[in-house]
C-alpha atoms as a PDB file:
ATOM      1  CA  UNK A   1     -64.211 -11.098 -15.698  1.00  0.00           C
ATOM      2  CA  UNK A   2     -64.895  -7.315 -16.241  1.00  0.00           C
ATOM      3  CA  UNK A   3     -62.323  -4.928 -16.940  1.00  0.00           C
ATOM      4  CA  UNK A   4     -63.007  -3.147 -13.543  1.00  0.00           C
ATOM      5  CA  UNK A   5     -62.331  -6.136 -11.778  1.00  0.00           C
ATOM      6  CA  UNK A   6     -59.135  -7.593 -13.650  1.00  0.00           C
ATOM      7  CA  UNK A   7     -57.425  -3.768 -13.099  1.00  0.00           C
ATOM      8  CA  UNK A   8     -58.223  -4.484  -9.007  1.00  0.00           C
ATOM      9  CA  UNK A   9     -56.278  -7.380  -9.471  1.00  0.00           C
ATOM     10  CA  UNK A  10     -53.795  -5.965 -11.516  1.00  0.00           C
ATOM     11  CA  UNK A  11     -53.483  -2.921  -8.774  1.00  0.00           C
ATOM     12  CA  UNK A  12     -53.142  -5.760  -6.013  1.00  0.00           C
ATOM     13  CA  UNK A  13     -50.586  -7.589  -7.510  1.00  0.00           C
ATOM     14  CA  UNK A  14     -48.553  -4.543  -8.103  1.00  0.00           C
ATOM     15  CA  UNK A  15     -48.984  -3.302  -4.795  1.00  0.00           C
ATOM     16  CA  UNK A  16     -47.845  -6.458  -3.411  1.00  0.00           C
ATOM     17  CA  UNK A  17     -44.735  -6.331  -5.434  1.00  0.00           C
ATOM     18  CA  UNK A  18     -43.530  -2.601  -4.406  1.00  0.00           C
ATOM     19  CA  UNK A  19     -44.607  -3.567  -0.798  1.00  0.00           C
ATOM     20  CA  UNK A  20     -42.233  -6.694  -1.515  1.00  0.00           C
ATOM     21  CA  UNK A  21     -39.491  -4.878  -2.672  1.00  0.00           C
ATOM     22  CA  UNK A  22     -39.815  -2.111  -0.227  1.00  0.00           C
ATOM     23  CA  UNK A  23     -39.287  -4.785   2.649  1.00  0.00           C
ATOM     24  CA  UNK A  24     -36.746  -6.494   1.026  1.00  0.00           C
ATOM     25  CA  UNK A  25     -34.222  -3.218  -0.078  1.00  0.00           C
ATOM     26  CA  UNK A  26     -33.818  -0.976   2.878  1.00  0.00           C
ATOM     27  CA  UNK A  27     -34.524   2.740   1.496  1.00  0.00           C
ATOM     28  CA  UNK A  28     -31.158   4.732   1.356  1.00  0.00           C
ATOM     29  CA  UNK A  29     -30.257   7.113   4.237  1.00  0.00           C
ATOM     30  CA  UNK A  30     -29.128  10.335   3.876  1.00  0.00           C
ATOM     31  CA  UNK A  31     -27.147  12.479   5.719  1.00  0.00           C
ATOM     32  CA  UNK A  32     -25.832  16.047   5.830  1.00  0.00           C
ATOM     33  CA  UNK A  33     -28.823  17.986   6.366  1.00  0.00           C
ATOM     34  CA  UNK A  34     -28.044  17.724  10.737  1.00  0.00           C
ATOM     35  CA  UNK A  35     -24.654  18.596  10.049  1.00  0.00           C
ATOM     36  CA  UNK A  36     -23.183  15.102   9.434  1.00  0.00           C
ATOM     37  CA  UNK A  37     -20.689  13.915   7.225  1.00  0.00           C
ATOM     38  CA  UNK A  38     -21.745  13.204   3.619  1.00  0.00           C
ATOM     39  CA  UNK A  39     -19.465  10.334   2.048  1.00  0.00           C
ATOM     40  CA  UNK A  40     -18.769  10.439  -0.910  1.00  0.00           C
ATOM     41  CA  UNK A  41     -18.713  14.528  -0.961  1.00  0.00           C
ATOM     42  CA  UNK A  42     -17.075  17.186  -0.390  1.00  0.00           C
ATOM     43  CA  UNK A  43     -17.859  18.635   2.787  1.00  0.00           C
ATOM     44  CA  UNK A  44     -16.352  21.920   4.110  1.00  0.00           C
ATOM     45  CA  UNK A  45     -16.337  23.280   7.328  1.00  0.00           C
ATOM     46  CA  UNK A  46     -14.707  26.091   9.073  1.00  0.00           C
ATOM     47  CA  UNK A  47     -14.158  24.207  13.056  1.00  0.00           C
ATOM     48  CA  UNK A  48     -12.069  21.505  13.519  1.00  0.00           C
ATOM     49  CA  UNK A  49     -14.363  17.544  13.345  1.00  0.00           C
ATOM     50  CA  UNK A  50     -13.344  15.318  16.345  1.00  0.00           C
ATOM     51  CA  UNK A  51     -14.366  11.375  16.316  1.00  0.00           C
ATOM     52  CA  UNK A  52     -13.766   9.777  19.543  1.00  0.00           C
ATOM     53  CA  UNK A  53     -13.541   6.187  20.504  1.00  0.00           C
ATOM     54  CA  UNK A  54     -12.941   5.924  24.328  1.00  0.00           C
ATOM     55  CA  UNK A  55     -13.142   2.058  24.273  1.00  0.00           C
ATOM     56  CA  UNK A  56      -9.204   0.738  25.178  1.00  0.00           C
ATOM     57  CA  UNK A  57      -7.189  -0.680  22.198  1.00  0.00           C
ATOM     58  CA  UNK A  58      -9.425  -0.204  19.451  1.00  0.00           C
ATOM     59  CA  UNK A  59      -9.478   1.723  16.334  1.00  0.00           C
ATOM     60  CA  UNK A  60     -10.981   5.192  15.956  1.00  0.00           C
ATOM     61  CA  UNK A  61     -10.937   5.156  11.860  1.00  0.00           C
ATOM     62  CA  UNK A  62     -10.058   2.729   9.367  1.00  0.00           C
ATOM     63  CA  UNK A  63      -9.720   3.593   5.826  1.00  0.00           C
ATOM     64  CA  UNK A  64      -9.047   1.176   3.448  1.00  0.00           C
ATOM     65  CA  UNK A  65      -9.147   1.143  -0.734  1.00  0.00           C
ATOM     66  CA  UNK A  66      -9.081  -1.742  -2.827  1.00  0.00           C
ATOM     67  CA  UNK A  67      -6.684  -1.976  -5.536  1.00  0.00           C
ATOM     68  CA  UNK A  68      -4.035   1.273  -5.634  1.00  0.00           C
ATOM     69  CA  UNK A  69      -4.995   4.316  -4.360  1.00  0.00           C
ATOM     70  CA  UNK A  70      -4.681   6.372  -1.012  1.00  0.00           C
ATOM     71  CA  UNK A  71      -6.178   4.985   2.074  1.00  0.00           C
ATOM     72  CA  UNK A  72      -6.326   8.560   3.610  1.00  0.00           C
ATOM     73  CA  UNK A  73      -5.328  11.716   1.544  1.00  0.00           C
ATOM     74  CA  UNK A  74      -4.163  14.850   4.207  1.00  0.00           C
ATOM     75  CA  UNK A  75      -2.739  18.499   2.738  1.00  0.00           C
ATOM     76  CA  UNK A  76      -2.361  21.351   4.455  1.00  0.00           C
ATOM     77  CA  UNK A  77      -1.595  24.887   1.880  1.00  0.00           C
ATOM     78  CA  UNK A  78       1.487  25.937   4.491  1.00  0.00           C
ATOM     79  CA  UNK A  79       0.703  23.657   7.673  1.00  0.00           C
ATOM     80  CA  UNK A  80       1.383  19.961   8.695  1.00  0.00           C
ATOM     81  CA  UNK A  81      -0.363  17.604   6.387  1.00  0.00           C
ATOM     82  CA  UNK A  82      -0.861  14.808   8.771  1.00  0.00           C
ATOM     83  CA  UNK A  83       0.239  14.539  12.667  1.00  0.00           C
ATOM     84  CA  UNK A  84       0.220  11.812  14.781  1.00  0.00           C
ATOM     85  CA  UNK A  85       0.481  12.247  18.249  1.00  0.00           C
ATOM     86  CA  UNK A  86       0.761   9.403  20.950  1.00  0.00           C
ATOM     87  CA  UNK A  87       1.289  10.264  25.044  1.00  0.00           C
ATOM     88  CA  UNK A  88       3.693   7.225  25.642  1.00  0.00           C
ATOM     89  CA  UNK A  89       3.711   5.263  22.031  1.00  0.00           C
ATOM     90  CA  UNK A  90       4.709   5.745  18.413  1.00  0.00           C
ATOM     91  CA  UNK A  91       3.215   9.119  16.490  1.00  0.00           C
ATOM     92  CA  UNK A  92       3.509   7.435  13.207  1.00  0.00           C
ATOM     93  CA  UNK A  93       4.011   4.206  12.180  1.00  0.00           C
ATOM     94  CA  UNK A  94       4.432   2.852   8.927  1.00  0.00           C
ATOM     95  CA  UNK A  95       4.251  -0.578   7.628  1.00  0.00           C
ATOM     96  CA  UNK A  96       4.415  -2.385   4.094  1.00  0.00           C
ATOM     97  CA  UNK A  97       4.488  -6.089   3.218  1.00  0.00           C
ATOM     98  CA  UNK A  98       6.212  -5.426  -0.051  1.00  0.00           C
ATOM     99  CA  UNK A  99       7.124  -1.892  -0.126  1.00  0.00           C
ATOM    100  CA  UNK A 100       8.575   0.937   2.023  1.00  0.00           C
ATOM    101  CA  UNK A 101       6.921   1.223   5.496  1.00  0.00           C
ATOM    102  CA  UNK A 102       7.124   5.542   5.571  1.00  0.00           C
ATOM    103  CA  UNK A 103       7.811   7.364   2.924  1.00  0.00           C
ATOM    104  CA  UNK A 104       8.946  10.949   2.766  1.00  0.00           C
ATOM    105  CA  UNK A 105       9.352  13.324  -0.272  1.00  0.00           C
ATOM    106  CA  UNK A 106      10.483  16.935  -0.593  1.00  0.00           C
ATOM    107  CA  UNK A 107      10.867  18.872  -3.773  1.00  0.00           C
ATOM    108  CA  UNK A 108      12.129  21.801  -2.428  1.00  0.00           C
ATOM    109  CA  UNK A 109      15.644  22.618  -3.224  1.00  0.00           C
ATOM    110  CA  UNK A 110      17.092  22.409   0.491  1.00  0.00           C
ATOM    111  CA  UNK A 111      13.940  20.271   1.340  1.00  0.00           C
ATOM    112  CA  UNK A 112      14.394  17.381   3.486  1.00  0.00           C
ATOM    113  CA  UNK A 113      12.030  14.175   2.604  1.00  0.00           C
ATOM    114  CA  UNK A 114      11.804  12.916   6.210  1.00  0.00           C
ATOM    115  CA  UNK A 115      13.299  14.535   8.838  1.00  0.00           C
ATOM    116  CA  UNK A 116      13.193  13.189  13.229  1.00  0.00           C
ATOM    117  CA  UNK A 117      13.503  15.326  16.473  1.00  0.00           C
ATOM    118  CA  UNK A 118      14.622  13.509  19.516  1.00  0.00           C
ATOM    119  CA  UNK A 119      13.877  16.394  22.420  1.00  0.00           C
ATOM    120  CA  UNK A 120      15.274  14.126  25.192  1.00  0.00           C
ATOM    121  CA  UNK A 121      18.945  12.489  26.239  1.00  0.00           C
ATOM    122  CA  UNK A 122      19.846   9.894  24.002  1.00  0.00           C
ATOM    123  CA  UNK A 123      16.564  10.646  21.983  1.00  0.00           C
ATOM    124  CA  UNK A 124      16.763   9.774  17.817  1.00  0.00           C
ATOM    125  CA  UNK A 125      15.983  12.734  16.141  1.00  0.00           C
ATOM    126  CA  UNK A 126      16.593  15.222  13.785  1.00  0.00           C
ATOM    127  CA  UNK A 127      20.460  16.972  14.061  1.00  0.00           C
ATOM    128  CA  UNK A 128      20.028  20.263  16.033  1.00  0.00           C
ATOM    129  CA  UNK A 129      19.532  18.564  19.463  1.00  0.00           C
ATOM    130  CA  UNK A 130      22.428  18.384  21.299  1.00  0.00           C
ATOM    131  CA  UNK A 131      21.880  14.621  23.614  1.00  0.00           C
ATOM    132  CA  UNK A 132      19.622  13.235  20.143  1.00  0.00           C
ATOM    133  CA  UNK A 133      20.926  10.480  17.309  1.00  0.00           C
ATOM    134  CA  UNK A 134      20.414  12.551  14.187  1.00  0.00           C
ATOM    135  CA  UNK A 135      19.455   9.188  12.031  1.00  0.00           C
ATOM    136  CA  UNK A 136      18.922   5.741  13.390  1.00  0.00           C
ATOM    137  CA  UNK A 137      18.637   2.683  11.949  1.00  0.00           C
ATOM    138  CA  UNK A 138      18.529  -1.137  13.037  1.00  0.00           C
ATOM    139  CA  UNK A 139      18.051  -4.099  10.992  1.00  0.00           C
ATOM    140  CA  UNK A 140      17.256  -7.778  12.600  1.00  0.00           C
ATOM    141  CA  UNK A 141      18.143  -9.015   9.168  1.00  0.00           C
ATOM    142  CA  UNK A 142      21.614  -8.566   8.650  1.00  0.00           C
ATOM    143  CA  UNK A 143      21.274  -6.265   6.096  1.00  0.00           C
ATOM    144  CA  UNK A 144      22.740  -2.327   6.694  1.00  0.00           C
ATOM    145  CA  UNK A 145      20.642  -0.212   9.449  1.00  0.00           C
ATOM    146  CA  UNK A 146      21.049   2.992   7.610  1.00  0.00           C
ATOM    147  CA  UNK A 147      21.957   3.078   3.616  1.00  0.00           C
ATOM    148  CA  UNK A 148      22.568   5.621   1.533  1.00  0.00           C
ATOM    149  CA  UNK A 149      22.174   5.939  -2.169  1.00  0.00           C
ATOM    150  CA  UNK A 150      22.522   8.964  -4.841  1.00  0.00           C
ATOM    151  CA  UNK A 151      22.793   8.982  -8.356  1.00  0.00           C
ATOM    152  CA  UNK A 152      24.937  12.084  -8.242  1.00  0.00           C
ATOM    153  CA  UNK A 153      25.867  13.640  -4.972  1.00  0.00           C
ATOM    154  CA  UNK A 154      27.114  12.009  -1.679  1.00  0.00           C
ATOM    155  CA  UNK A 155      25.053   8.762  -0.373  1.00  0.00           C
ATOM    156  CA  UNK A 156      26.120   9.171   3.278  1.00  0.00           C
ATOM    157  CA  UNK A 157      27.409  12.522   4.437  1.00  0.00           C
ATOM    158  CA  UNK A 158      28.177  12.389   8.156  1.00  0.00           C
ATOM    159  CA  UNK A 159      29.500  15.361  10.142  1.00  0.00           C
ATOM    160  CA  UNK A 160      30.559  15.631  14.231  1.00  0.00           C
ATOM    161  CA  UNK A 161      31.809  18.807  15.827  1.00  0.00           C
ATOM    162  CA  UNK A 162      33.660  16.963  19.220  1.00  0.00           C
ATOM    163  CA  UNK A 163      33.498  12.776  17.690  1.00  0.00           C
ATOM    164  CA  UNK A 164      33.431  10.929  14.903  1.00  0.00           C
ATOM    165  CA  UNK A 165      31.782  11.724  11.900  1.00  0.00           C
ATOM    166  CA  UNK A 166      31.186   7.703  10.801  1.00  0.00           C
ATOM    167  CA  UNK A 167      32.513   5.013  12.286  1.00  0.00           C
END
């Protein structure tokens, strides 16, 4: 065999195997340059980004991470953070199979870590409403609905103006 001929070969094969591969391995999409979102970027924007799901009952976004880490990260330089809104259900829920279901965290000196508003009669909310429970807790356990703990200052501090403070 000539040289001429065993590099036509050689060509074939090779095309064969890139035309193999190509089939096999789906070429990697890119987005961003319509205006999408880019994961695994940063993208910035100056309007608001709305994501819609209008079928009943299911999810709109699901984050997850494996290992530890934050399943979605929010901040906000002097806003709200996160909000969750809901017509006729929960805002926020949290849950935790080991841990604590919500956490809150302040470290502002007359900060409160996680405060409630209850804007209707017999609501459970935060203190300033007049009809509202200022905390609430239940437990189906038998273990305390609301518990207090400090390593220096009161655990507990309760406080009426016409009833009982703590019962």
């Amino acid at each position: 065999m000539d040289k001429a001929a065993a590099d036509r070969r050689r060509d074939r094969g090779l095309a064969a195997v890139l035309t193999a591969q190509a089939i096999a391995r789906p070429a990697p999409a890119y987005a961003g340059t319509d205006g999408d979102v880019v994961l695994g970027a940063v993208n910035t924007q100056t309007s608001e980004t709305t994501i819609s799901n209008a079928t009943d009952g299911r999810t709109v976004l699901n984050c997850q991470v494996g290992g530890v880490g934050l399943g979605v990260g929010a901040s906000s330089e002097s806003g709200v953070g996160v909000c969750g809104v809901a017509s006729t259900g929960r805002g926020v829920d949290g849950f935790s199979s080991f841990d604590t279901g919500v956490f809150g965290l302040s470290a502002g000196n007359a900060g409160i870590g996680v405060a409630g508003e209850g804007r209707k009669h017999r609501g459970e909310g935060h203190r300033h409403q007049p009809f509202g429970t200022g905390v609430a807790g239940f437990s189906s356990a038998g273990a305390a609905g609301v518990k207090g703990l400090s390593d220096i200052g009161t655990g507990v501090h309760a406080q009426s103006t016409s009833g009982n403070g703590a019962v």
